[in-house]
C-alpha atoms as a PDB file:
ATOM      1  CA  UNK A   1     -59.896 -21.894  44.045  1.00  0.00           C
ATOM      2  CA  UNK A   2     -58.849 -24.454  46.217  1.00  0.00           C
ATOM      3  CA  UNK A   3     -58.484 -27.008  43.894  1.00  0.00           C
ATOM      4  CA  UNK A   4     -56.228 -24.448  41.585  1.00  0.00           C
ATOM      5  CA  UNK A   5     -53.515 -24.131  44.643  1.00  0.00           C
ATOM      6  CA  UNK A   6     -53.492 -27.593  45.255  1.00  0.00           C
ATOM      7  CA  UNK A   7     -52.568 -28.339  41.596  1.00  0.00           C
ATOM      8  CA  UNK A   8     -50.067 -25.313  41.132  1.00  0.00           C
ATOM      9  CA  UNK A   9     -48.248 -26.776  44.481  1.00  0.00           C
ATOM     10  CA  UNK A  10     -48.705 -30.710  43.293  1.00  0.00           C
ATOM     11  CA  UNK A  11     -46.713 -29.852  39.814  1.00  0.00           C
ATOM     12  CA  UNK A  12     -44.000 -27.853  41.206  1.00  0.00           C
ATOM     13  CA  UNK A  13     -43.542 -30.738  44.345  1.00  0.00           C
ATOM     14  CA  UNK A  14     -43.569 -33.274  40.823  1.00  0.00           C
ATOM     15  CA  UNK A  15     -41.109 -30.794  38.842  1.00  0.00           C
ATOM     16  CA  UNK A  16     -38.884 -30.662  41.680  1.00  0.00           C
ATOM     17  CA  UNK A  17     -38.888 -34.256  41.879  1.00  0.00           C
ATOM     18  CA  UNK A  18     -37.964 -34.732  38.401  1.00  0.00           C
ATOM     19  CA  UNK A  19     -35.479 -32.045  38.241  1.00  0.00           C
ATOM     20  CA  UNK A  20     -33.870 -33.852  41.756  1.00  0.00           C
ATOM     21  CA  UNK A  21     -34.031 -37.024  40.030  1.00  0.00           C
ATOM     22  CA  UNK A  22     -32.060 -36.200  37.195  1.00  0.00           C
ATOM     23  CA  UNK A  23     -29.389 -34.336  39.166  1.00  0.00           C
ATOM     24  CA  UNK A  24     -28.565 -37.349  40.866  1.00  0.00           C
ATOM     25  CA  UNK A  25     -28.743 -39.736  37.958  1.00  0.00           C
ATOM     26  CA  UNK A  26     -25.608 -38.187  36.738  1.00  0.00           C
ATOM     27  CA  UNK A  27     -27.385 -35.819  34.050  1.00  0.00           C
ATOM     28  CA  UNK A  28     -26.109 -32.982  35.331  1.00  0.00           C
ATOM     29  CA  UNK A  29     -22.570 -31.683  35.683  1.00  0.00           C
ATOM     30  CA  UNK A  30     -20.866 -34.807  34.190  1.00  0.00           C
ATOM     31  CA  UNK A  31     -18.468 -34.160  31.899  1.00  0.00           C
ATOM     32  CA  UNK A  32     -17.024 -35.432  28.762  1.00  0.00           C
ATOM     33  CA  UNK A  33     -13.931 -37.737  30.504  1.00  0.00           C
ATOM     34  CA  UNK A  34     -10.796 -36.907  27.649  1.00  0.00           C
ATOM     35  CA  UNK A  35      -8.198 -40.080  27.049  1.00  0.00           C
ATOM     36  CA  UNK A  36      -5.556 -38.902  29.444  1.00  0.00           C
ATOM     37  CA  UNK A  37      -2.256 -40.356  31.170  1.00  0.00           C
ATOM     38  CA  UNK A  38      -2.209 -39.294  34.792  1.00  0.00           C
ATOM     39  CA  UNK A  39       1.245 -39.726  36.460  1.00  0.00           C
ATOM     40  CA  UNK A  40       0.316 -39.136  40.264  1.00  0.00           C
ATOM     41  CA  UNK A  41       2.448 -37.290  42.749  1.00  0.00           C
ATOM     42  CA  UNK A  42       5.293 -38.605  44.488  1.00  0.00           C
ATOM     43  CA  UNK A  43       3.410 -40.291  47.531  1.00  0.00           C
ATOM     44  CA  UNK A  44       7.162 -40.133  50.058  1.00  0.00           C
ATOM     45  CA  UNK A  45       7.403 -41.872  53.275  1.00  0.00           C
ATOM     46  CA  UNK A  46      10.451 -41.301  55.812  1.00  0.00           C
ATOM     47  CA  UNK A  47      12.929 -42.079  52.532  1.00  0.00           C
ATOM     48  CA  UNK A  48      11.179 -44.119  50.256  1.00  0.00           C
ATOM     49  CA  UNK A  49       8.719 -42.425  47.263  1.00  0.00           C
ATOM     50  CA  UNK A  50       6.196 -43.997  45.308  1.00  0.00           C
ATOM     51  CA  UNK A  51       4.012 -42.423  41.659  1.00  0.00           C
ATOM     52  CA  UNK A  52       1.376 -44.185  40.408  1.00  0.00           C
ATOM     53  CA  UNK A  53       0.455 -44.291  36.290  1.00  0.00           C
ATOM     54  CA  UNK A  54      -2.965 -44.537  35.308  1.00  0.00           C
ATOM     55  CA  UNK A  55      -5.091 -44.280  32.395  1.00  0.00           C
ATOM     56  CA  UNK A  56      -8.803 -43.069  31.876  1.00  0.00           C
ATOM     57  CA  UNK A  57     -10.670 -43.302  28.510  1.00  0.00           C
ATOM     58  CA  UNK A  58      -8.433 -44.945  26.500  1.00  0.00           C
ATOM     59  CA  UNK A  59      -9.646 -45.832  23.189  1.00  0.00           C
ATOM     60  CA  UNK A  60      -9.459 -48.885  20.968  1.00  0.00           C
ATOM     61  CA  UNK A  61     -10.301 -51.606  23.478  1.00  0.00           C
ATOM     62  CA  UNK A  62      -7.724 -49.502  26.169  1.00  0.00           C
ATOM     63  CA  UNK A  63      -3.976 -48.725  26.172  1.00  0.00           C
ATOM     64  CA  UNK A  64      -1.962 -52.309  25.974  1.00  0.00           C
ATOM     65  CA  UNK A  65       1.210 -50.386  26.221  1.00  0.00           C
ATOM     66  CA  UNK A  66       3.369 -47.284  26.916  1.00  0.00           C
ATOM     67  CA  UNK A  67       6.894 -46.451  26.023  1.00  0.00           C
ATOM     68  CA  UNK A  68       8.469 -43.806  27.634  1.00  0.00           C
ATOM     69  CA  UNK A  69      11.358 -43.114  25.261  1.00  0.00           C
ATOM     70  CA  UNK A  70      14.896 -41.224  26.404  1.00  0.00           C
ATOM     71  CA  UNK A  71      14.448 -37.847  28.106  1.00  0.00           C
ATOM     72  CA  UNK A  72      10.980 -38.659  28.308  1.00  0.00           C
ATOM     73  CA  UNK A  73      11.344 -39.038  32.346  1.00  0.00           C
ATOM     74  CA  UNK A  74      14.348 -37.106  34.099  1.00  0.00           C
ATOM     75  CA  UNK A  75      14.350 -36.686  37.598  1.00  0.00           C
ATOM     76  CA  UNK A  76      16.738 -34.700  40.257  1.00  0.00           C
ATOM     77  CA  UNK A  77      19.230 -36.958  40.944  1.00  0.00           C
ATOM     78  CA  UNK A  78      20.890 -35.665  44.178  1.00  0.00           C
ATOM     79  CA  UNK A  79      17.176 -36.318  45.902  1.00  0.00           C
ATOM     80  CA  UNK A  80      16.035 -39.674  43.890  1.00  0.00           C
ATOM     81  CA  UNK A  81      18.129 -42.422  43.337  1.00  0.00           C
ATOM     82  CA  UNK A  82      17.651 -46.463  42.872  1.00  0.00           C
ATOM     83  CA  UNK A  83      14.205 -45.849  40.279  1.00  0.00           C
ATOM     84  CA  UNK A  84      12.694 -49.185  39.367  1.00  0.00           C
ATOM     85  CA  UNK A  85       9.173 -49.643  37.208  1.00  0.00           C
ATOM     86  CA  UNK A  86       6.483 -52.328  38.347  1.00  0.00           C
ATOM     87  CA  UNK A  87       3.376 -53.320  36.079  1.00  0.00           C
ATOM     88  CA  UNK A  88      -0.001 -53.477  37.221  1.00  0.00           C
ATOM     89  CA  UNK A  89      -3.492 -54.870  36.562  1.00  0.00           C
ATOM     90  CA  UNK A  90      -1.930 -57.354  34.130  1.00  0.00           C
ATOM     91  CA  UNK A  91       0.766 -54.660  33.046  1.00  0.00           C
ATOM     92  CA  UNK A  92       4.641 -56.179  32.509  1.00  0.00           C
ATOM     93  CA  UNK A  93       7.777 -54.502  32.437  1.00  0.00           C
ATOM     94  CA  UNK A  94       9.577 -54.970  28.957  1.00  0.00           C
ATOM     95  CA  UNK A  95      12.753 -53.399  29.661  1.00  0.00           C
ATOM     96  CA  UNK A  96      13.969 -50.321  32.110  1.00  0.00           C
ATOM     97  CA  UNK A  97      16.467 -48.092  32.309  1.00  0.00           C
ATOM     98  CA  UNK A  98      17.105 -45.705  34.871  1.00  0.00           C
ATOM     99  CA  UNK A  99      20.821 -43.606  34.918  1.00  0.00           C
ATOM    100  CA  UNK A 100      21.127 -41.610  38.645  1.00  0.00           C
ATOM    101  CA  UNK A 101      24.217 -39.909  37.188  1.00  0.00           C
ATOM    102  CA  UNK A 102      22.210 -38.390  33.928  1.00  0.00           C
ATOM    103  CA  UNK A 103      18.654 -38.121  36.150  1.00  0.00           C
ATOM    104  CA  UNK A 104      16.848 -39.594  33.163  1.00  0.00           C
ATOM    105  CA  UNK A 105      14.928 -42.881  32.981  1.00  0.00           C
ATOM    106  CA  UNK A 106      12.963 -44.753  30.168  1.00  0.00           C
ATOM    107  CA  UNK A 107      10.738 -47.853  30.363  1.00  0.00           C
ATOM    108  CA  UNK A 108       8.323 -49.838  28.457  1.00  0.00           C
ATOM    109  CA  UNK A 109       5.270 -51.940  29.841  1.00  0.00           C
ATOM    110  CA  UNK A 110       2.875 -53.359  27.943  1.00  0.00           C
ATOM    111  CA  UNK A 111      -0.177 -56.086  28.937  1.00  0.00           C
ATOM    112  CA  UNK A 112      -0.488 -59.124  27.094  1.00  0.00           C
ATOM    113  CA  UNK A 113      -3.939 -59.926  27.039  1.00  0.00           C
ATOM    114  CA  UNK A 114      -5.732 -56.607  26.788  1.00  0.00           C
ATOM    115  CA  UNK A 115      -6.036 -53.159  26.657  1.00  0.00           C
ATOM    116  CA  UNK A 116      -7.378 -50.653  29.868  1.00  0.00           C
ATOM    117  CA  UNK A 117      -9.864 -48.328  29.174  1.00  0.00           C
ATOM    118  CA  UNK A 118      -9.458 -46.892  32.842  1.00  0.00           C
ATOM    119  CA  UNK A 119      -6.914 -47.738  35.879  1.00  0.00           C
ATOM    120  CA  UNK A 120      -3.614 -47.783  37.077  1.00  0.00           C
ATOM    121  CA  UNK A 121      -0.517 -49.874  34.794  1.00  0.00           C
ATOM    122  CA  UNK A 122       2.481 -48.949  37.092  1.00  0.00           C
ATOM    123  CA  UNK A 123       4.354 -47.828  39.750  1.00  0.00           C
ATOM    124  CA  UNK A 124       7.523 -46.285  40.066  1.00  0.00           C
ATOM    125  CA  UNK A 125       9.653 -46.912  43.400  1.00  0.00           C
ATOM    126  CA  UNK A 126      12.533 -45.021  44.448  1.00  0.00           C
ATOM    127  CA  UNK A 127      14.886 -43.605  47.292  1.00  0.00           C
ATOM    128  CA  UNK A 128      14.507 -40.180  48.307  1.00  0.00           C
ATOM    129  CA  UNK A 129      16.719 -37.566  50.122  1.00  0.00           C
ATOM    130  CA  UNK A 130      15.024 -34.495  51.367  1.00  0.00           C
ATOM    131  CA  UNK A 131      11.365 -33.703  50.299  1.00  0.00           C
ATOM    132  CA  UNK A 132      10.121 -33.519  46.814  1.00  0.00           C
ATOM    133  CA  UNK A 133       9.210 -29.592  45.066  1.00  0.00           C
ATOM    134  CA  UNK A 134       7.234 -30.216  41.804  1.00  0.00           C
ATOM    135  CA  UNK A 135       9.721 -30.580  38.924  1.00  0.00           C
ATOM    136  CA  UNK A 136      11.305 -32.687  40.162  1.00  0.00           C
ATOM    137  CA  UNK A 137      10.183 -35.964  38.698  1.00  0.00           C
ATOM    138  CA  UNK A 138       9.021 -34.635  35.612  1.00  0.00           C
ATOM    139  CA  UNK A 139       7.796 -36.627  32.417  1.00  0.00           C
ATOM    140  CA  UNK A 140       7.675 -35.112  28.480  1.00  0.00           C
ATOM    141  CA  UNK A 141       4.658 -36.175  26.784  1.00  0.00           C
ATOM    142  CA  UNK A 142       6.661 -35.443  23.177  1.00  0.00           C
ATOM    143  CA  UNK A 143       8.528 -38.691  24.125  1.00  0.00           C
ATOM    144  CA  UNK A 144       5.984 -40.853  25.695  1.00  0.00           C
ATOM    145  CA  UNK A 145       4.001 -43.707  23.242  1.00  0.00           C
ATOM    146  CA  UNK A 146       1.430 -45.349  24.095  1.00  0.00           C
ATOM    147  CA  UNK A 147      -0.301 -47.963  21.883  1.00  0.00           C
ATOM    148  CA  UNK A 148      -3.539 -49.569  21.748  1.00  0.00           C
ATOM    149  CA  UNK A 149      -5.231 -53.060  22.286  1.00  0.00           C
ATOM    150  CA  UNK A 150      -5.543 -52.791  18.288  1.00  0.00           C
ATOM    151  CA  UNK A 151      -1.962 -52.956  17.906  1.00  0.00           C
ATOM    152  CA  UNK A 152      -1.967 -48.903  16.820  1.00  0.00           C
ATOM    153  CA  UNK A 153      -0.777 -45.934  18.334  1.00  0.00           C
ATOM    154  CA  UNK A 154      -3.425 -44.003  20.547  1.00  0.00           C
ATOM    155  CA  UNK A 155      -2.536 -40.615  18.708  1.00  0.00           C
ATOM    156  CA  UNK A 156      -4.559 -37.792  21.200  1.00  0.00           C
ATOM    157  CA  UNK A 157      -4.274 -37.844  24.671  1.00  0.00           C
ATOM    158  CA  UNK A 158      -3.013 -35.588  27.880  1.00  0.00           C
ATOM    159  CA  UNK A 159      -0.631 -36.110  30.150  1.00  0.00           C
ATOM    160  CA  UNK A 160      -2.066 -34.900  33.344  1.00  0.00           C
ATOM    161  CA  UNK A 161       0.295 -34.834  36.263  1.00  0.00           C
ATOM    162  CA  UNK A 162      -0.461 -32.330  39.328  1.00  0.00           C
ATOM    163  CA  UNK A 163      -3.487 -35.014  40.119  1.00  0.00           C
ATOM    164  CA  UNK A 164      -3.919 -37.953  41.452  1.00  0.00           C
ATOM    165  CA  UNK A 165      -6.206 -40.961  39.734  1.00  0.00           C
ATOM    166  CA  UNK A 166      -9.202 -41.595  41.521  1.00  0.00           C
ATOM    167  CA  UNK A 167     -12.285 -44.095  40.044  1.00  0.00           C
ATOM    168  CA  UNK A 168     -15.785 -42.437  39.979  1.00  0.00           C
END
Protein backbone atom coordinates (compact mmCIF):
# COMPACT_ATOMS: atom_id res chain seq x y z
CA UNK A 1 0.00 0.00 0.00
CA UNK A 2 2.89 1.91 0.63
CA UNK A 3 4.53 1.39 -2.39
CA UNK A 4 1.06 2.46 -4.34
CA UNK A 5 1.24 6.16 -2.58
CA UNK A 6 4.68 6.53 -3.24
CA UNK A 7 4.12 5.94 -7.00
CA UNK A 8 0.73 7.95 -7.28
CA UNK A 9 2.82 11.00 -5.54
CA UNK A 10 6.23 10.23 -7.75
CA UNK A 11 4.05 10.64 -11.19
CA UNK A 12 2.15 13.62 -10.30
CA UNK A 13 5.73 15.38 -8.73
CA UNK A 14 7.06 14.03 -12.64
CA UNK A 15 3.73 15.42 -14.40
CA UNK A 16 4.10 18.59 -12.71
CA UNK A 17 7.54 18.78 -13.77
CA UNK A 18 6.79 18.25 -17.28
CA UNK A 19 3.81 20.38 -17.41
CA UNK A 20 6.31 23.31 -15.57
CA UNK A 21 8.79 22.58 -18.08
CA UNK A 22 6.84 23.23 -20.98
CA UNK A 23 5.25 26.40 -19.61
CA UNK A 24 8.46 27.93 -19.47
CA UNK A 25 9.85 26.68 -22.74
CA UNK A 26 7.52 29.02 -24.41
CA UNK A 27 4.78 26.25 -25.28
CA UNK A 28 2.29 27.84 -23.67
CA UNK A 29 0.60 31.18 -24.21
CA UNK A 30 2.81 32.25 -27.20
CA UNK A 31 1.12 33.51 -29.83
CA UNK A 32 1.13 33.62 -33.51
CA UNK A 33 3.32 37.22 -33.92
CA UNK A 34 1.17 38.93 -37.26
CA UNK A 35 3.55 41.17 -39.81
CA UNK A 36 2.73 44.51 -38.29
CA UNK A 37 4.08 48.27 -38.50
CA UNK A 38 4.16 49.72 -35.02
CA UNK A 39 4.51 53.57 -34.98
CA UNK A 40 5.25 54.22 -31.15
CA UNK A 41 3.92 57.10 -29.14
CA UNK A 42 5.21 60.45 -29.12
CA UNK A 43 8.02 59.99 -26.38
CA UNK A 44 8.02 64.43 -25.50
CA UNK A 45 10.59 65.98 -23.40
CA UNK A 46 10.32 69.77 -22.12
CA UNK A 47 9.65 70.76 -26.13
CA UNK A 48 11.17 68.31 -28.16
CA UNK A 49 9.08 64.81 -29.28
CA UNK A 50 10.38 61.77 -30.58
CA UNK A 51 8.16 58.26 -32.41
CA UNK A 52 9.86 55.40 -33.13
CA UNK A 53 8.87 52.92 -36.40
CA UNK A 54 9.37 49.40 -36.08
CA UNK A 55 8.59 46.28 -37.74
CA UNK A 56 7.91 42.64 -36.42
CA UNK A 57 7.41 39.59 -38.74
CA UNK A 58 7.99 40.89 -41.85
CA UNK A 59 8.02 38.49 -44.58
CA UNK A 60 10.19 37.87 -47.62
CA UNK A 61 13.64 38.18 -46.06
CA UNK A 62 12.05 41.55 -43.95
CA UNK A 63 10.72 44.96 -45.06
CA UNK A 64 13.69 46.84 -47.19
CA UNK A 65 11.45 49.79 -47.47
CA UNK A 66 8.39 51.95 -46.60
CA UNK A 67 6.76 54.80 -48.38
CA UNK A 68 4.51 56.80 -46.66
CA UNK A 69 2.67 58.48 -49.53
CA UNK A 70 0.66 62.12 -49.19
CA UNK A 71 -1.92 62.28 -46.40
CA UNK A 72 -0.54 59.21 -45.24
CA UNK A 73 0.98 61.16 -42.00
CA UNK A 74 -0.80 64.56 -40.92
CA UNK A 75 -0.14 65.94 -37.75
CA UNK A 76 -1.60 69.13 -35.64
CA UNK A 77 0.33 71.76 -36.72
CA UNK A 78 -0.18 74.53 -34.09
CA UNK A 79 1.55 71.83 -31.46
CA UNK A 80 4.29 70.09 -33.93
CA UNK A 81 6.36 71.87 -36.11
CA UNK A 82 10.10 71.37 -37.72
CA UNK A 83 9.30 67.16 -38.50
CA UNK A 84 12.41 65.52 -39.87
CA UNK A 85 12.76 61.44 -40.61
CA UNK A 86 16.06 59.52 -39.56
CA UNK A 87 16.82 55.79 -40.73
CA UNK A 88 17.86 53.16 -38.56
CA UNK A 89 19.54 49.74 -38.33
CA UNK A 90 20.89 50.28 -41.85
CA UNK A 91 17.59 52.23 -42.86
CA UNK A 92 18.22 55.62 -45.26
CA UNK A 93 16.12 58.41 -45.89
CA UNK A 94 15.21 58.69 -49.72
CA UNK A 95 13.43 61.83 -49.74
CA UNK A 96 11.08 63.83 -47.01
CA UNK A 97 8.64 66.13 -46.99
CA UNK A 98 7.06 67.66 -44.19
CA UNK A 99 4.50 71.02 -44.79
CA UNK A 100 3.70 72.72 -40.99
CA UNK A 101 1.16 74.92 -42.80
CA UNK A 102 -0.93 71.73 -44.38
CA UNK A 103 0.07 69.35 -41.06
CA UNK A 104 0.85 66.55 -43.49
CA UNK A 105 4.20 64.82 -44.07
CA UNK A 106 5.43 61.96 -46.43
CA UNK A 107 8.76 60.09 -46.50
CA UNK A 108 10.44 57.18 -47.95
CA UNK A 109 13.33 55.00 -46.35
CA UNK A 110 14.49 52.09 -47.60
CA UNK A 111 17.85 49.78 -46.56
CA UNK A 112 20.20 48.85 -49.08
CA UNK A 113 21.49 45.69 -48.14
CA UNK A 114 18.59 43.84 -46.57
CA UNK A 115 15.36 43.41 -45.40
CA UNK A 116 14.19 43.38 -41.27
CA UNK A 117 12.21 40.75 -40.17
CA UNK A 118 11.89 42.54 -36.65
CA UNK A 119 13.19 46.11 -35.24
CA UNK A 120 13.06 49.61 -35.42
CA UNK A 121 13.83 51.61 -39.24
CA UNK A 122 13.16 55.24 -38.03
CA UNK A 123 12.60 57.98 -36.03
CA UNK A 124 10.73 60.96 -36.39
CA UNK A 125 11.98 64.27 -34.49
CA UNK A 126 10.05 67.26 -33.99
CA UNK A 127 9.19 70.51 -31.90
CA UNK A 128 6.34 70.46 -29.72
CA UNK A 129 4.07 73.13 -28.06
CA UNK A 130 1.84 71.98 -25.32
CA UNK A 131 1.37 68.18 -24.64
CA UNK A 132 0.35 65.64 -27.14
CA UNK A 133 -3.72 63.99 -26.98
CA UNK A 134 -3.79 60.89 -29.30
CA UNK A 135 -4.72 62.04 -32.83
CA UNK A 136 -2.63 64.05 -33.05
CA UNK A 137 0.19 62.54 -35.03
CA UNK A 138 -1.80 60.20 -36.82
CA UNK A 139 -0.69 57.86 -39.82
CA UNK A 140 -3.28 56.14 -42.67
CA UNK A 141 -2.30 52.73 -43.40
CA UNK A 142 -4.40 53.10 -47.01
CA UNK A 143 -1.37 55.29 -47.97
CA UNK A 144 1.55 53.66 -46.42
CA UNK A 145 3.82 50.95 -48.80
CA UNK A 146 6.04 48.98 -47.68
CA UNK A 147 8.11 46.60 -49.85
CA UNK A 148 10.10 43.62 -49.34
CA UNK A 149 13.82 42.40 -49.44
CA UNK A 150 12.42 40.51 -52.70
CA UNK A 151 11.87 43.64 -54.39
CA UNK A 152 7.74 43.08 -53.95
CA UNK A 153 5.21 44.68 -52.06
CA UNK A 154 4.50 43.08 -48.52
CA UNK A 155 0.61 43.05 -49.28
CA UNK A 156 -0.96 42.11 -45.42
CA UNK A 157 0.09 43.75 -42.54
CA UNK A 158 -1.27 46.12 -39.45
CA UNK A 159 -0.48 49.22 -38.53
CA UNK A 160 -0.43 49.14 -34.83
CA UNK A 161 0.01 52.47 -33.14
CA UNK A 162 -1.30 52.92 -29.35
CA UNK A 163 1.95 50.54 -28.48
CA UNK A 164 5.19 50.77 -28.17
CA UNK A 165 7.87 48.08 -29.85
CA UNK A 166 9.49 46.07 -27.42
CA UNK A 167 11.90 42.73 -28.43
CA UNK A 168 10.89 39.45 -26.64
Amino acid sequence: MRSTAQRMIVSFLAMGLVVTLTACMGHWFTWEQRTTLIIGQPAVTGNHGEVLISVTAMPQEGMASMAVKPDGMTYKQAKITNVSVEGLNGFMVLTSEFDDTTGKGRFVIANPNAGSVGGTVAKLTFDVNGSLVAGELAFDKNHIDLGSHLNTLIPTWDLVTDKAYYAK
